[in-house]
Structures are given as C-alpha cells and as structure tokens.
PDB file of N, CA and C in Angstrom:
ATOM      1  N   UNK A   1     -20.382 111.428  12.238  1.00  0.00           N
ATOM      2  CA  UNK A   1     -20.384 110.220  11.433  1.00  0.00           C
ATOM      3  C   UNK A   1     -21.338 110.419  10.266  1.00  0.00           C
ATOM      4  N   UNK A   2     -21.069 110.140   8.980  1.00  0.00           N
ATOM      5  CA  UNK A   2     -21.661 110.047   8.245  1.00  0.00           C
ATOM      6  C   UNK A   2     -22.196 108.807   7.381  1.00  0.00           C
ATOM      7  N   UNK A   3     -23.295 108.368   6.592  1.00  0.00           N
ATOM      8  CA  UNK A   3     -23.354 107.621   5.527  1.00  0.00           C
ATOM      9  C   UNK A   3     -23.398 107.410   4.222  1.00  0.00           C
ATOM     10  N   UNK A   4     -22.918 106.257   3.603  1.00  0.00           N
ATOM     11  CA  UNK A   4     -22.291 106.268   2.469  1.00  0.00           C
ATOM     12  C   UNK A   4     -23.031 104.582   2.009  1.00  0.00           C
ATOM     13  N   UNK A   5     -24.002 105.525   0.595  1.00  0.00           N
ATOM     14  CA  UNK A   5     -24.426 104.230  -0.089  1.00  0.00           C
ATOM     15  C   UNK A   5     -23.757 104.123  -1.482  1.00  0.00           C
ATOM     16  N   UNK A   6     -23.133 103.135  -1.736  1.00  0.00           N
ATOM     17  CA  UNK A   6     -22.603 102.597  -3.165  1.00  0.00           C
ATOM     18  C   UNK A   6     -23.058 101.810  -3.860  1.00  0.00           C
ATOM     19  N   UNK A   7     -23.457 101.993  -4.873  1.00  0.00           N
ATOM     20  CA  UNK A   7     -24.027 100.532  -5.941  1.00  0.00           C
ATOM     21  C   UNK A   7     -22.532 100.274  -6.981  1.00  0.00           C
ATOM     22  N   UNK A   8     -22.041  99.284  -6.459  1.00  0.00           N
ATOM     23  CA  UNK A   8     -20.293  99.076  -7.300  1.00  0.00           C
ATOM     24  C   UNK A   8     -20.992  97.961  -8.732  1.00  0.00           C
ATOM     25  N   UNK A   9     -20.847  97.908  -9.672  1.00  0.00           N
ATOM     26  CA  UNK A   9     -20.606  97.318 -10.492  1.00  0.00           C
ATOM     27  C   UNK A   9     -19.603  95.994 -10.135  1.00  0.00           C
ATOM     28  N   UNK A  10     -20.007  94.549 -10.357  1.00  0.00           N
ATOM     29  CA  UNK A  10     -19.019  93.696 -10.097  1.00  0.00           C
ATOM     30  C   UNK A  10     -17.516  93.270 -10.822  1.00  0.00           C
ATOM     31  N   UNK A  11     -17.520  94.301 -11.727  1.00  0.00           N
ATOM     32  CA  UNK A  11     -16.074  94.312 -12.094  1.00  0.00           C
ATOM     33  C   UNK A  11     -14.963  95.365 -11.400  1.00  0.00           C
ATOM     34  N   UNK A  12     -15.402  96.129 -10.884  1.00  0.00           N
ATOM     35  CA  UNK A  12     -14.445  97.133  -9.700  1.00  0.00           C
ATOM     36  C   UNK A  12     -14.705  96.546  -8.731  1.00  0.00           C
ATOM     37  N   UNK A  13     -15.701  95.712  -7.976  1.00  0.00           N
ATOM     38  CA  UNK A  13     -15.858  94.972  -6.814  1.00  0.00           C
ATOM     39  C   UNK A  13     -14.781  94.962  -5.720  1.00  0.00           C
ATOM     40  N   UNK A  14     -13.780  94.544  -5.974  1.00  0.00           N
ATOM     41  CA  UNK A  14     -13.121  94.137  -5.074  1.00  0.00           C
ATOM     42  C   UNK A  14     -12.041  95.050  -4.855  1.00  0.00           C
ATOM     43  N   UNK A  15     -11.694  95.935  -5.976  1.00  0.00           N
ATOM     44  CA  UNK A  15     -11.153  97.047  -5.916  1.00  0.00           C
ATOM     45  C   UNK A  15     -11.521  98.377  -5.110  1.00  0.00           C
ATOM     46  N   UNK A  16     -12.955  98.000  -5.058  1.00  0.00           N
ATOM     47  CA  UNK A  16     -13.478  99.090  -3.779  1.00  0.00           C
ATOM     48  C   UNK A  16     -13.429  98.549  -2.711  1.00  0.00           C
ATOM     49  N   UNK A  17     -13.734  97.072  -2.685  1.00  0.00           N
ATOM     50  CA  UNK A  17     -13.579  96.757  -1.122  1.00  0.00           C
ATOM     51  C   UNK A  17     -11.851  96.757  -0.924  1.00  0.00           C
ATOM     52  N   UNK A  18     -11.346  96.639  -1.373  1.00  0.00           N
ATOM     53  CA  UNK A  18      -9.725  96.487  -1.027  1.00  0.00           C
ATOM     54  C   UNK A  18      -9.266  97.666  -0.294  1.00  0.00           C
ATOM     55  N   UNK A  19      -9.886  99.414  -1.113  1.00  0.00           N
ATOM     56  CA  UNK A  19      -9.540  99.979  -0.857  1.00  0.00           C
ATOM     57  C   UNK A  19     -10.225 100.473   0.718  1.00  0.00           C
ATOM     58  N   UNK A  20     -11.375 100.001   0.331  1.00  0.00           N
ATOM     59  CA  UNK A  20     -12.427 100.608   1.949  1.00  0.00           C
ATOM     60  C   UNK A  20     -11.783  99.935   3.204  1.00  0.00           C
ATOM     61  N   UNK A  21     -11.234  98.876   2.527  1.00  0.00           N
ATOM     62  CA  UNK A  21     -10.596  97.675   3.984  1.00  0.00           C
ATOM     63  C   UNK A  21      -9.454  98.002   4.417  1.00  0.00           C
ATOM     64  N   UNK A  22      -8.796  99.007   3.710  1.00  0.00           N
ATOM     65  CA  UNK A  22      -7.506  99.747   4.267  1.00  0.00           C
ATOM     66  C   UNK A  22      -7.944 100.928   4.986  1.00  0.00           C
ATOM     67  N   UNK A  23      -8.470 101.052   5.529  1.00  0.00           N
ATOM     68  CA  UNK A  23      -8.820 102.991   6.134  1.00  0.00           C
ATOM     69  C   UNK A  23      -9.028 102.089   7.232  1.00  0.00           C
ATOM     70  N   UNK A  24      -8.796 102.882   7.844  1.00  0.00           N
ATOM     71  CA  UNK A  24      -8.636 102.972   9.475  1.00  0.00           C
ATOM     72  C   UNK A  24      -9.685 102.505   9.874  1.00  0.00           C
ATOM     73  N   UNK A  25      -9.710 100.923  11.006  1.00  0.00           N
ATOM     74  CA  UNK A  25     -11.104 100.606  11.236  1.00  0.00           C
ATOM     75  C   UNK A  25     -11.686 101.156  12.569  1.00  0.00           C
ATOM     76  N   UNK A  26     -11.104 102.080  13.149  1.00  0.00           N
ATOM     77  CA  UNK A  26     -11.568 102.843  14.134  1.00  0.00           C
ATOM     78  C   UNK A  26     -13.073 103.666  13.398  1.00  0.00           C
ATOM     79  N   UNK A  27     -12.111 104.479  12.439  1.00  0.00           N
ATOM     80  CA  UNK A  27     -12.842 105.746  11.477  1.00  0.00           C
ATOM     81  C   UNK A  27     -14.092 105.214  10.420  1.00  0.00           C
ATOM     82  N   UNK A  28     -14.174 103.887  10.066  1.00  0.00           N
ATOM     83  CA  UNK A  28     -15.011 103.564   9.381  1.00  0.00           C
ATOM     84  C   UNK A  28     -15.561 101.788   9.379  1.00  0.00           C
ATOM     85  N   UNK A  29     -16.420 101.962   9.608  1.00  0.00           N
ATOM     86  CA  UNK A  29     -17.349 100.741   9.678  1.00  0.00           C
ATOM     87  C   UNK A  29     -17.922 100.946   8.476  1.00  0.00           C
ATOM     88  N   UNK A  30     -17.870  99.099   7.812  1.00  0.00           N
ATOM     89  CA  UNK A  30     -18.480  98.388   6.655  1.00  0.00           C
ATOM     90  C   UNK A  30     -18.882  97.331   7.018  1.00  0.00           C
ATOM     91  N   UNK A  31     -20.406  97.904   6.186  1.00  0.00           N
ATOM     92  CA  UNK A  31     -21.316  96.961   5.771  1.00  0.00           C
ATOM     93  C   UNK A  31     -21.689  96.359   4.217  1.00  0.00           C
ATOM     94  N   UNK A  32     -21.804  95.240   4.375  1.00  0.00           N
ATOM     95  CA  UNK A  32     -21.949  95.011   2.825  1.00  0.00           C
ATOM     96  C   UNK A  32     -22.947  94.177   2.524  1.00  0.00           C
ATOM     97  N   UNK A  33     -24.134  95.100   1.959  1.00  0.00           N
ATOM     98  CA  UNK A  33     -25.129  94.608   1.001  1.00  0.00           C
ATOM     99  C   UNK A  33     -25.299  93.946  -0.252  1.00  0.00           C
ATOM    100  N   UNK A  34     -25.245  92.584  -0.640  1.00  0.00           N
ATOM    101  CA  UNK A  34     -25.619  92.425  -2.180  1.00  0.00           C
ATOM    102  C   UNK A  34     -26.709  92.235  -2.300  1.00  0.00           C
ATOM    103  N   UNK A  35     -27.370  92.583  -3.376  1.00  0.00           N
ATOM    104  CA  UNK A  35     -28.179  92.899  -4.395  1.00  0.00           C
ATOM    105  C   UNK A  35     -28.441  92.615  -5.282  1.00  0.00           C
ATOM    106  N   UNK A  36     -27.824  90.819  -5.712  1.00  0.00           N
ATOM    107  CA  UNK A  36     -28.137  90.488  -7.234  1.00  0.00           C
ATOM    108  C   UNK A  36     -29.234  91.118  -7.727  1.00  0.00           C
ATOM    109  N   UNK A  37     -29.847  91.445  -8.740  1.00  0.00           N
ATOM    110  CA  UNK A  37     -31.256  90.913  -9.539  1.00  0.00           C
ATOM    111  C   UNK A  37     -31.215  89.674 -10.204  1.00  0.00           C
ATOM    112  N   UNK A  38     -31.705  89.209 -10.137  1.00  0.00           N
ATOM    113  CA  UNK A  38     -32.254  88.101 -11.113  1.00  0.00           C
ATOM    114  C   UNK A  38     -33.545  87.936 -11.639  1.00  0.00           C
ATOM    115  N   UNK A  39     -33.628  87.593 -13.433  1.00  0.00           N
ATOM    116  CA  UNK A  39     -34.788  87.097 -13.680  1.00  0.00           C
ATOM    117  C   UNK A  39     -35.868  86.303 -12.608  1.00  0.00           C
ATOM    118  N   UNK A  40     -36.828  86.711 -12.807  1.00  0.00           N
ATOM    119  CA  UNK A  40     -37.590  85.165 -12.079  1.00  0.00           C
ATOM    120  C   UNK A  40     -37.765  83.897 -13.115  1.00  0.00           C
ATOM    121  N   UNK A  41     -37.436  83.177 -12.291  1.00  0.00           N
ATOM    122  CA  UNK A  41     -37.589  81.351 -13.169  1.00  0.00           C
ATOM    123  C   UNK A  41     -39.075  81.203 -13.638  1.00  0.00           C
ATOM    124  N   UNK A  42     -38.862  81.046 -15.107  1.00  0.00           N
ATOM    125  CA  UNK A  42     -40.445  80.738 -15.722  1.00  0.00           C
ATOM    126  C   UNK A  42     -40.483  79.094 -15.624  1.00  0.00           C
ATOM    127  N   UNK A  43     -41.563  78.726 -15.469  1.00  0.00           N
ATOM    128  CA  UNK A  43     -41.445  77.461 -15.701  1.00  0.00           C
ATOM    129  C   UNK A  43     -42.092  76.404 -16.645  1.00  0.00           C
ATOM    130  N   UNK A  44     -42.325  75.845 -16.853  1.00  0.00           N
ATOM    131  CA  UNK A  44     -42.904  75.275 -18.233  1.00  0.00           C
ATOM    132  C   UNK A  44     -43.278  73.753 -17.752  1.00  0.00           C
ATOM    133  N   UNK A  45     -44.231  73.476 -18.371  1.00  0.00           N
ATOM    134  CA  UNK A  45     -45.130  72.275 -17.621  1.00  0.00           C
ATOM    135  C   UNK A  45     -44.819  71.729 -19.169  1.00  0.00           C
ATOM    136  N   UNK A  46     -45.288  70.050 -19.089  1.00  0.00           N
ATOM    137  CA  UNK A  46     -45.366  68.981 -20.375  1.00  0.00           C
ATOM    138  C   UNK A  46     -46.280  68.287 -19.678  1.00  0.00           C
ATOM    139  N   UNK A  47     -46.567  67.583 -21.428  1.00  0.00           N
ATOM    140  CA  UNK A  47     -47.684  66.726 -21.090  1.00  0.00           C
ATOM    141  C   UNK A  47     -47.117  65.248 -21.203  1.00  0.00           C
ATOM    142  N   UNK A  48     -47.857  64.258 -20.567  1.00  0.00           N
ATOM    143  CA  UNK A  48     -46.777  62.725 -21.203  1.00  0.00           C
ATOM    144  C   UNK A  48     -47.812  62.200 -21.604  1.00  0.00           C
ATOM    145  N   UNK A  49     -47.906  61.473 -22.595  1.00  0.00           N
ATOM    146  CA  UNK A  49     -49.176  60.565 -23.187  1.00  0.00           C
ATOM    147  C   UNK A  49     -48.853  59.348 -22.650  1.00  0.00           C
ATOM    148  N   UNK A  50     -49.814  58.954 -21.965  1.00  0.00           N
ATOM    149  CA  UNK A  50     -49.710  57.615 -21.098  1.00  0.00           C
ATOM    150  C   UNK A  50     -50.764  56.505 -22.127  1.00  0.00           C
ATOM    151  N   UNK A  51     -51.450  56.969 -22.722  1.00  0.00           N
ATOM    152  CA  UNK A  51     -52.770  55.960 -23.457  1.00  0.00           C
ATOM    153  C   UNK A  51     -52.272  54.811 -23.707  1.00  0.00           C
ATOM    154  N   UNK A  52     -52.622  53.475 -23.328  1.00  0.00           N
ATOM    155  CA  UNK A  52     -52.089  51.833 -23.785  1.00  0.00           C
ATOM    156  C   UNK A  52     -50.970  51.868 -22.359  1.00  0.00           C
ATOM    157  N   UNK A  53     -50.831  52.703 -21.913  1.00  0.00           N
ATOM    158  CA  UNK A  53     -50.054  52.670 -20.381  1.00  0.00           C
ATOM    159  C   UNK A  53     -50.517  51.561 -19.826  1.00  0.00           C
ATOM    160  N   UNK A  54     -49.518  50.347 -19.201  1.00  0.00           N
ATOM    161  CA  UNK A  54     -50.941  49.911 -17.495  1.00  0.00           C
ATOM    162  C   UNK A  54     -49.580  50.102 -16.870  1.00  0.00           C
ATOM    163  N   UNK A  55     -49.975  50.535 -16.168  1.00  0.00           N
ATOM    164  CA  UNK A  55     -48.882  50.307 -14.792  1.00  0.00           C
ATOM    165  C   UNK A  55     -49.475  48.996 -13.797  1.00  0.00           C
ATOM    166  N   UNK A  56     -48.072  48.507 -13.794  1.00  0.00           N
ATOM    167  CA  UNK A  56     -47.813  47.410 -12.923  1.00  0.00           C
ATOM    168  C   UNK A  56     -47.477  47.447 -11.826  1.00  0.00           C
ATOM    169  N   UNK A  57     -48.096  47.033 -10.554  1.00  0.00           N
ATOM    170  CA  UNK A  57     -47.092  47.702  -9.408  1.00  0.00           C
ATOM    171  C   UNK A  57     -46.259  46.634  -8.546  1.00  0.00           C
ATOM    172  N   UNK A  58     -46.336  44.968  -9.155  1.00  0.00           N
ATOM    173  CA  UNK A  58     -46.033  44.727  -9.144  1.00  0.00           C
ATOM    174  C   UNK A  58     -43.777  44.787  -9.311  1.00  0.00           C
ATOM    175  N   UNK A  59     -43.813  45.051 -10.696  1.00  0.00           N
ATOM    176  CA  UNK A  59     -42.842  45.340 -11.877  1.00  0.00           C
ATOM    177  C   UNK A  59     -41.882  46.707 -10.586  1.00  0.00           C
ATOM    178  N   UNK A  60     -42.816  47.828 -10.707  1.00  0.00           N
ATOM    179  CA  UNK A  60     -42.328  49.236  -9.650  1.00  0.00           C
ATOM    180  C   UNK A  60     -42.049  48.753  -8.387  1.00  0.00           C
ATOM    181  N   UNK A  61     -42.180  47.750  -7.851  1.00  0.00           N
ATOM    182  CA  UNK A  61     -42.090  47.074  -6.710  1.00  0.00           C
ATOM    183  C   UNK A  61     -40.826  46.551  -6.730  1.00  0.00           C
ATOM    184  N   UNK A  62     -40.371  45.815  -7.982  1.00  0.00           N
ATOM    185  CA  UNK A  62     -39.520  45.086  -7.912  1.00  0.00           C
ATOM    186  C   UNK A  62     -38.221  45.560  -8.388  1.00  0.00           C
ATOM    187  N   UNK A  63     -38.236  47.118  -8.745  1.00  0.00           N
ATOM    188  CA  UNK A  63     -37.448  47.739  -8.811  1.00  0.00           C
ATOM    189  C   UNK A  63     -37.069  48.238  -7.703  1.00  0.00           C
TER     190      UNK A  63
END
C-alpha cells in the first residue's frame, strides 16, 4: 500500500475526485483534507461621541 498527497486547485476539484471515486474501492481508500487559507479578519474599532448624551433608562425600558 502506498501514499498519495495532492494539493488540487479548486477548479479541477471535482474532476479529481470523480475520477479517484471510480477505482476500485477495495484497492484504494480516500481521504479528504481541505485546506482553505484565509486572510485573518482585521478588525477595526470606532469611536461614538456621546458628549450632551443622558441616557434615560427609563425611555430604554420602555422600549
């Protein structure tokens, strides 16, 4: 028995699995790893100017 690592591009995708899923499932066992990458999410903070604000909690209550 041997092993077999592939990195497929997702536009042949399914064209390799189509073909791997036809061979004899005695003779070959599949496994399938994905691997997206993705950016990591930056995130970005704001400020809110509240000054002359009052909060009522009345008003938030009565919503």
């Amino acid at each position: 028995m041997h092993t077999l690592k592939l990195e497929v591009n997702d536009t042949v995708f399914d064209k390799v699995m189509f073909f791997l899923n036809n061979l004899p499932k005695n003779d070959v066992k599949l496994t399938v790893e994905s691997t997206t990458k993705s950016k990591p999410k930056k995130l970005n903070s704001i400020s809110i100017k509240t000054k002359g604000y009052r909060f009522d909690r009345e008003e938030a209550n009565a919503r």
